[in-house]
C-alpha atoms as a PDB file:
ATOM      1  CA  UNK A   1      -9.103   3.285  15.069  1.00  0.00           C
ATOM      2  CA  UNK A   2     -11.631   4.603  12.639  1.00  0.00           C
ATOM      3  CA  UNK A   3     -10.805   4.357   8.784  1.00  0.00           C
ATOM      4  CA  UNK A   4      -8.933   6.728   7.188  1.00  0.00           C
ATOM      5  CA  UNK A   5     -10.435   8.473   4.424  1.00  0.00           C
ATOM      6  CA  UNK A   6      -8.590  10.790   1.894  1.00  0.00           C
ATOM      7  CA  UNK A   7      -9.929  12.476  -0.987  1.00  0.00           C
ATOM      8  CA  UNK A   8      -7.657  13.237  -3.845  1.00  0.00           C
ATOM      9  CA  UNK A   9      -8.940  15.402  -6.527  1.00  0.00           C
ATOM     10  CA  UNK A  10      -5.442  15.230  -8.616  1.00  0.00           C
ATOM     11  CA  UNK A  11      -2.049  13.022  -9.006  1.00  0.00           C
ATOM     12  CA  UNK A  12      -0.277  15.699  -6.788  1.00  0.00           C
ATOM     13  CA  UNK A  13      -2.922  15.060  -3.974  1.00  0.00           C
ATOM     14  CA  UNK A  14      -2.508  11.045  -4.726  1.00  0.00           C
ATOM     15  CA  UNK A  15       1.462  11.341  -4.019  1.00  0.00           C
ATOM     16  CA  UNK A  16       0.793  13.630  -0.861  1.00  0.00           C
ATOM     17  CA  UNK A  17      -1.392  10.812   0.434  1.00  0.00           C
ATOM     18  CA  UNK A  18       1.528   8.346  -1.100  1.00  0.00           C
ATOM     19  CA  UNK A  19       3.902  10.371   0.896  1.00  0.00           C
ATOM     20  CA  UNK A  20       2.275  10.527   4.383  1.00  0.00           C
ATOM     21  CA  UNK A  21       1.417   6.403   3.913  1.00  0.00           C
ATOM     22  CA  UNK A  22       5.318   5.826   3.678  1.00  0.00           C
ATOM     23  CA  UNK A  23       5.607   8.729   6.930  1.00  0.00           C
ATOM     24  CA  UNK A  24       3.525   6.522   8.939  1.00  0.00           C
ATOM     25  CA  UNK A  25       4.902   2.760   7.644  1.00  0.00           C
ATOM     26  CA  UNK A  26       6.640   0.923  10.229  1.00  0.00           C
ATOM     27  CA  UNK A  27       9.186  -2.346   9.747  1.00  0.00           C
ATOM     28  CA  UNK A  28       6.835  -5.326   8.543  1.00  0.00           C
ATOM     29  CA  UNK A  29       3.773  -3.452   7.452  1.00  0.00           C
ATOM     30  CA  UNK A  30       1.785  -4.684   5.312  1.00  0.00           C
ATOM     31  CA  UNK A  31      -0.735  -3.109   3.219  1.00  0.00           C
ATOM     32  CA  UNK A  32      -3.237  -4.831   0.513  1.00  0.00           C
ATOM     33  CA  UNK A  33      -4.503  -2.836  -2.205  1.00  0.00           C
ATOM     34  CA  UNK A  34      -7.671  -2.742  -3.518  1.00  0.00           C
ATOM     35  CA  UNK A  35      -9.553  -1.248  -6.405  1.00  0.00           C
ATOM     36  CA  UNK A  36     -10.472  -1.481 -10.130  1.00  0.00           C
ATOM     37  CA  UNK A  37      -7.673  -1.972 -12.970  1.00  0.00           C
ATOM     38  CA  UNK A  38      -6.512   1.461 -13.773  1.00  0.00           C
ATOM     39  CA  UNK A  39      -7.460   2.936 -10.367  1.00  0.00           C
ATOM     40  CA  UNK A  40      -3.857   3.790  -9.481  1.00  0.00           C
ATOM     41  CA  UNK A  41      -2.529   1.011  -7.184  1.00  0.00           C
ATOM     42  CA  UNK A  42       0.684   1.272  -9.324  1.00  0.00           C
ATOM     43  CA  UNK A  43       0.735   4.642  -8.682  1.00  0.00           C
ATOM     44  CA  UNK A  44       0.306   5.243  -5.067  1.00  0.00           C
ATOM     45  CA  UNK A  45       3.062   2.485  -4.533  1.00  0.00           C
ATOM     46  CA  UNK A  46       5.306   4.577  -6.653  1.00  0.00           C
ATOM     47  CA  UNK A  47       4.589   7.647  -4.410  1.00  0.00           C
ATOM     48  CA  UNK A  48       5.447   5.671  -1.250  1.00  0.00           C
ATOM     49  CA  UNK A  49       8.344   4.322  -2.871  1.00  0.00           C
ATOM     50  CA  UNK A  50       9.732   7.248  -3.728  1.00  0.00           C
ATOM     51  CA  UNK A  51       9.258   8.806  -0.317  1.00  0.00           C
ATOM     52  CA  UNK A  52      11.086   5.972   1.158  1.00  0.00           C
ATOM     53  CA  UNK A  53      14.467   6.837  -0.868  1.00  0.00           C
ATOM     54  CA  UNK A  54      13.278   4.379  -4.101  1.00  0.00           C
ATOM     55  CA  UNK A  55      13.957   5.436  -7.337  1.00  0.00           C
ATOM     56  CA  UNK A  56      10.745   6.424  -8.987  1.00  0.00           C
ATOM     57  CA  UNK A  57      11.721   4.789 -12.437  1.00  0.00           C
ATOM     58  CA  UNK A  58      12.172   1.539 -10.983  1.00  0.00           C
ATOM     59  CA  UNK A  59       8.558   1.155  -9.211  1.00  0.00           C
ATOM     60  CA  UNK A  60       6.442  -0.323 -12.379  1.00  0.00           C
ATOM     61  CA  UNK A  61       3.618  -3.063 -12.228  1.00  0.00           C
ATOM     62  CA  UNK A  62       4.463  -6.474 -10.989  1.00  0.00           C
ATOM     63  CA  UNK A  63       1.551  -7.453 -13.124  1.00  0.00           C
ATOM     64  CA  UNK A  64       3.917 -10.566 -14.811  1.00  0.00           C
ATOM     65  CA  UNK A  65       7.223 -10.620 -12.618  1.00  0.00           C
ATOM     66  CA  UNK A  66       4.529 -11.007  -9.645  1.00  0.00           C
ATOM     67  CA  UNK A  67       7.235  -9.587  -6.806  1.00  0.00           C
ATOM     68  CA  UNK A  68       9.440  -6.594  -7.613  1.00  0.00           C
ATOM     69  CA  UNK A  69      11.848  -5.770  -4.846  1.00  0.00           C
ATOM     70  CA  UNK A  70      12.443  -2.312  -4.023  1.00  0.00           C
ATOM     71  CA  UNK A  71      15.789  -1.706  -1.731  1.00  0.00           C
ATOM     72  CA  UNK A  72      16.207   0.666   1.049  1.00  0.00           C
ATOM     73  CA  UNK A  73      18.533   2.002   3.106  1.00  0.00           C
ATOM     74  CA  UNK A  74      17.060   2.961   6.755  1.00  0.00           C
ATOM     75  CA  UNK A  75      15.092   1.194   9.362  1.00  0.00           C
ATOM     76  CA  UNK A  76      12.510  -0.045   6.210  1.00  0.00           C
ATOM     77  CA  UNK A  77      15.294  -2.527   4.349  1.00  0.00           C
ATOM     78  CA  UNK A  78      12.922  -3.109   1.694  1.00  0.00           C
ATOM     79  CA  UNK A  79       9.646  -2.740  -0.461  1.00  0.00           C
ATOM     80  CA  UNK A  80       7.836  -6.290  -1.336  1.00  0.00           C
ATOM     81  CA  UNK A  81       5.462  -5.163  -4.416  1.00  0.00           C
ATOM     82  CA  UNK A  82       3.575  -8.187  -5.467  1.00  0.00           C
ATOM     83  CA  UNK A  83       0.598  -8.513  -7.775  1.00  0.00           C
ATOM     84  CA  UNK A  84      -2.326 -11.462  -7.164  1.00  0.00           C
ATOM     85  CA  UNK A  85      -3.812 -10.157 -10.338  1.00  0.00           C
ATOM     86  CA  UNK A  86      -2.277 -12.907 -12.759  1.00  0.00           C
ATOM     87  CA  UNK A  87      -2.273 -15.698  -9.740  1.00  0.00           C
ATOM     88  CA  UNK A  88      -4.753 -18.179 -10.109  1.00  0.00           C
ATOM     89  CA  UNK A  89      -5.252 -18.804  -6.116  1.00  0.00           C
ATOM     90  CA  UNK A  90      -3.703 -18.535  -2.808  1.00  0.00           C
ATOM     91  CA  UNK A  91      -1.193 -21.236  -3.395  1.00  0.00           C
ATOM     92  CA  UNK A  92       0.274 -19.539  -5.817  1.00  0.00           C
ATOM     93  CA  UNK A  93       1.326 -16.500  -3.704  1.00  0.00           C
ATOM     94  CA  UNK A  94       2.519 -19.014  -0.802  1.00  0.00           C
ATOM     95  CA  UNK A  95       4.718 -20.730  -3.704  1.00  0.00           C
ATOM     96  CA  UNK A  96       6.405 -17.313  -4.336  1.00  0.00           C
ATOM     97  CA  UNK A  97       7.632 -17.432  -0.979  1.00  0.00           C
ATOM     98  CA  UNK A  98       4.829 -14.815   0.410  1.00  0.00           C
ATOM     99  CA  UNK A  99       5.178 -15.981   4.335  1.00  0.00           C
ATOM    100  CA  UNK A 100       9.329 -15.597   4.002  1.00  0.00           C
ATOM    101  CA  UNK A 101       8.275 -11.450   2.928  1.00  0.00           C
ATOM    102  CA  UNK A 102       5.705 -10.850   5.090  1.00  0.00           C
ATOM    103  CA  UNK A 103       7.944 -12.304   8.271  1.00  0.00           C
ATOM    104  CA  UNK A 104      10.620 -10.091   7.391  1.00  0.00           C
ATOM    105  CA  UNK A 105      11.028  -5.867   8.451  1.00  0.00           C
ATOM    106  CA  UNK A 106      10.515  -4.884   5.055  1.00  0.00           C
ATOM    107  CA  UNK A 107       6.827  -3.510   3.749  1.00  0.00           C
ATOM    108  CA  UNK A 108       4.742  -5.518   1.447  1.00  0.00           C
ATOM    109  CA  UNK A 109       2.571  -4.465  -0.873  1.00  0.00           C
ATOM    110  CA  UNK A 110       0.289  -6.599  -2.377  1.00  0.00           C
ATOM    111  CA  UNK A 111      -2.223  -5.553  -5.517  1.00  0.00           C
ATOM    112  CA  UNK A 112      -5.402  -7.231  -5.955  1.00  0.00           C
ATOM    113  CA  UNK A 113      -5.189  -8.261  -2.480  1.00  0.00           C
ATOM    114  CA  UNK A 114      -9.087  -9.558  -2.166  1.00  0.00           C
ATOM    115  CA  UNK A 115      -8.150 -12.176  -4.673  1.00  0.00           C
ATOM    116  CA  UNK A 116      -5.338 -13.928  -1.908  1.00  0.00           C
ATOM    117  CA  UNK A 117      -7.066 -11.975   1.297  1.00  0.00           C
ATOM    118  CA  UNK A 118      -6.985 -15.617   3.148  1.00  0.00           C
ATOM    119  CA  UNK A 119      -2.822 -15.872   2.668  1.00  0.00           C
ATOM    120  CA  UNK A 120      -2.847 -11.819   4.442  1.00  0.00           C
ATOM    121  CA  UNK A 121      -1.426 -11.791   7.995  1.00  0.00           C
ATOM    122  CA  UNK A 122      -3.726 -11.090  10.442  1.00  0.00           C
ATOM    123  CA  UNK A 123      -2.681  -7.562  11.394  1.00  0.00           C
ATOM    124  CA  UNK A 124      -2.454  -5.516   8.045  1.00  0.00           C
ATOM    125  CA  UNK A 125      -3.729  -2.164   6.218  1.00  0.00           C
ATOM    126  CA  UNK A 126      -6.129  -2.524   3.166  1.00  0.00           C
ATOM    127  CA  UNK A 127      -6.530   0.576   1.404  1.00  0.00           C
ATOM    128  CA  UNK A 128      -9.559   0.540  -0.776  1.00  0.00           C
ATOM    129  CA  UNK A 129      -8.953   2.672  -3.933  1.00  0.00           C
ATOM    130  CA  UNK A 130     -12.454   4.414  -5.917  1.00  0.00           C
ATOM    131  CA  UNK A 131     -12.086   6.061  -8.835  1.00  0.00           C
ATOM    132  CA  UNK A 132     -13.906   9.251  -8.486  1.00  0.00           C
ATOM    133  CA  UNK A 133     -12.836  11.286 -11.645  1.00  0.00           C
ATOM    134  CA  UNK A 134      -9.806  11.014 -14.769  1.00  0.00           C
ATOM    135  CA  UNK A 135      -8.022  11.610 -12.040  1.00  0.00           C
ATOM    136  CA  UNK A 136      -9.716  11.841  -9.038  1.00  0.00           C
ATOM    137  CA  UNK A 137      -9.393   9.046  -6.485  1.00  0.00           C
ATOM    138  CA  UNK A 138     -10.956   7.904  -2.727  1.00  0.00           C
ATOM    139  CA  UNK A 139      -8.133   5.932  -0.377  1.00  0.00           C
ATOM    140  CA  UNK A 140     -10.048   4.237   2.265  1.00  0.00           C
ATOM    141  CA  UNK A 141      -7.610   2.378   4.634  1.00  0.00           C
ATOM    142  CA  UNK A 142      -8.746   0.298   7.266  1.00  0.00           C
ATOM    143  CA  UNK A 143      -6.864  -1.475   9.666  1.00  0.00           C
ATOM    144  CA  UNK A 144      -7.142  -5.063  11.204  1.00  0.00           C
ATOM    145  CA  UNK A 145      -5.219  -5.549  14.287  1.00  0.00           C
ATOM    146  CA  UNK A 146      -2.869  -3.516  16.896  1.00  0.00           C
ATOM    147  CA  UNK A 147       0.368  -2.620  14.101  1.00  0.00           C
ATOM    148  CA  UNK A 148      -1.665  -1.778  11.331  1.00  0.00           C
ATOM    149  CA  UNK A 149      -4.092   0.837  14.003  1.00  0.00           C
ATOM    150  CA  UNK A 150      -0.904   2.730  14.859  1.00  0.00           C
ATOM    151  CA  UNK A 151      -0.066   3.017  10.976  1.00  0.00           C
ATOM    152  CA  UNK A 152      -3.165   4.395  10.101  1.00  0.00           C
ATOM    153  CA  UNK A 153      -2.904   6.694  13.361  1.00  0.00           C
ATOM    154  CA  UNK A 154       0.557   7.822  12.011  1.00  0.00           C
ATOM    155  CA  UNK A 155      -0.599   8.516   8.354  1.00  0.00           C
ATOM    156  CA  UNK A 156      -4.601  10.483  10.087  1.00  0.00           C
ATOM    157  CA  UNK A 157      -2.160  12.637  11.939  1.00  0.00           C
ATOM    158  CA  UNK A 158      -0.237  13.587   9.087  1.00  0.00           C
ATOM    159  CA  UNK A 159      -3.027  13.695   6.933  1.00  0.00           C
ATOM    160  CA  UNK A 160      -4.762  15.999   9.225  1.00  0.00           C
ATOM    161  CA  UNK A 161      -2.145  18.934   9.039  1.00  0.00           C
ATOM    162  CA  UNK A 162      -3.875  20.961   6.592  1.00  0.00           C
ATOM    163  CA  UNK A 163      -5.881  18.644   4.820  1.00  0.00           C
ATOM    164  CA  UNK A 164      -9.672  18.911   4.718  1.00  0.00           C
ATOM    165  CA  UNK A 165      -9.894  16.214   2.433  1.00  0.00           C
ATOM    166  CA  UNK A 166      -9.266  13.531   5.538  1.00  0.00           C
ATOM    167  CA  UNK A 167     -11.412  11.734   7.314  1.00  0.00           C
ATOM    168  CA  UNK A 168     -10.444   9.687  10.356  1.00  0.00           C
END
């Protein structure tokens, strides 16, 4: 599987891309986020949130709570949104109970995921984020093993229906 590459010139093109991520998410995906502080991590998990049935309102930074728990109701029981930003190594996560989450069906979704990347399962998504404008972002997801190949299959295909901004 070859990465997948979306270009999103605006916010409404950064929930599309939110939106065809949670399409393609299976039970026990996980996905580690990566990019700059302000680059929209927050942001894109709030578009696949919502897409999943979460309210919107609820998805806000884990940035000092560290997990926020986003229910479900469907074959995904749950989001896992954690933040490694404010943890000062791996321990930490595994403390929070991070091998209990990323066991279970629900999706995790860890920020600042290079700064724990040795606690991350061995099949998972990273999506890279670059800040290309105010608004303007790159998604590069790349996938490490068989699950996380069919979920960035899933989101290419969907991607691909009418959008040239996709690479895959």
């Amino acid at each position: 599987m070859n990465d997948v590459v979306y270009e999103a010139p605006d916010e409404s093109a950064t929930e599309r891309f939110g939106q065809a991520l949670a399409a393609a998410l299976a039970p026990g995906t996980v996905i580690a986020l990566v990019g700059t502080l302000g680059a929209g991590k927050t942001r894109l998990v709030q578009a696949v949130a919502a897409a999943l049935g979460a309210p919107r309102q609820a998805v806000v930074s884990p940035t000092f709570v560290l997990c926020q728990e986003y229910p479900l109701a469907g074959l995904i029981p749950a989001i896992y949104h954690l933040d490694a930003y404010r943890l000062r190594d791996e321990d930490a996560l595994r403390e929070l109970g991070i091998e209990e989450l990323l066991a279970g069906s629900g999706v995790t979704i860890l920020e600042w995921a290079d700064r724990v990347a040795g606690v991350l399962p061995d099949d998972h998504a990273q999506i890279a984020i670059d800040v290309l404008g105010p608004t303007a972002r790159r998604f590069q997801a790349t996938a490490s093993g068989p699950a996380s190949s069919q979920v960035l299959s899933r989101l290419a295909a969907t991607l691909g229906r009418g959008n040239p901004g996709q690479r895959g």
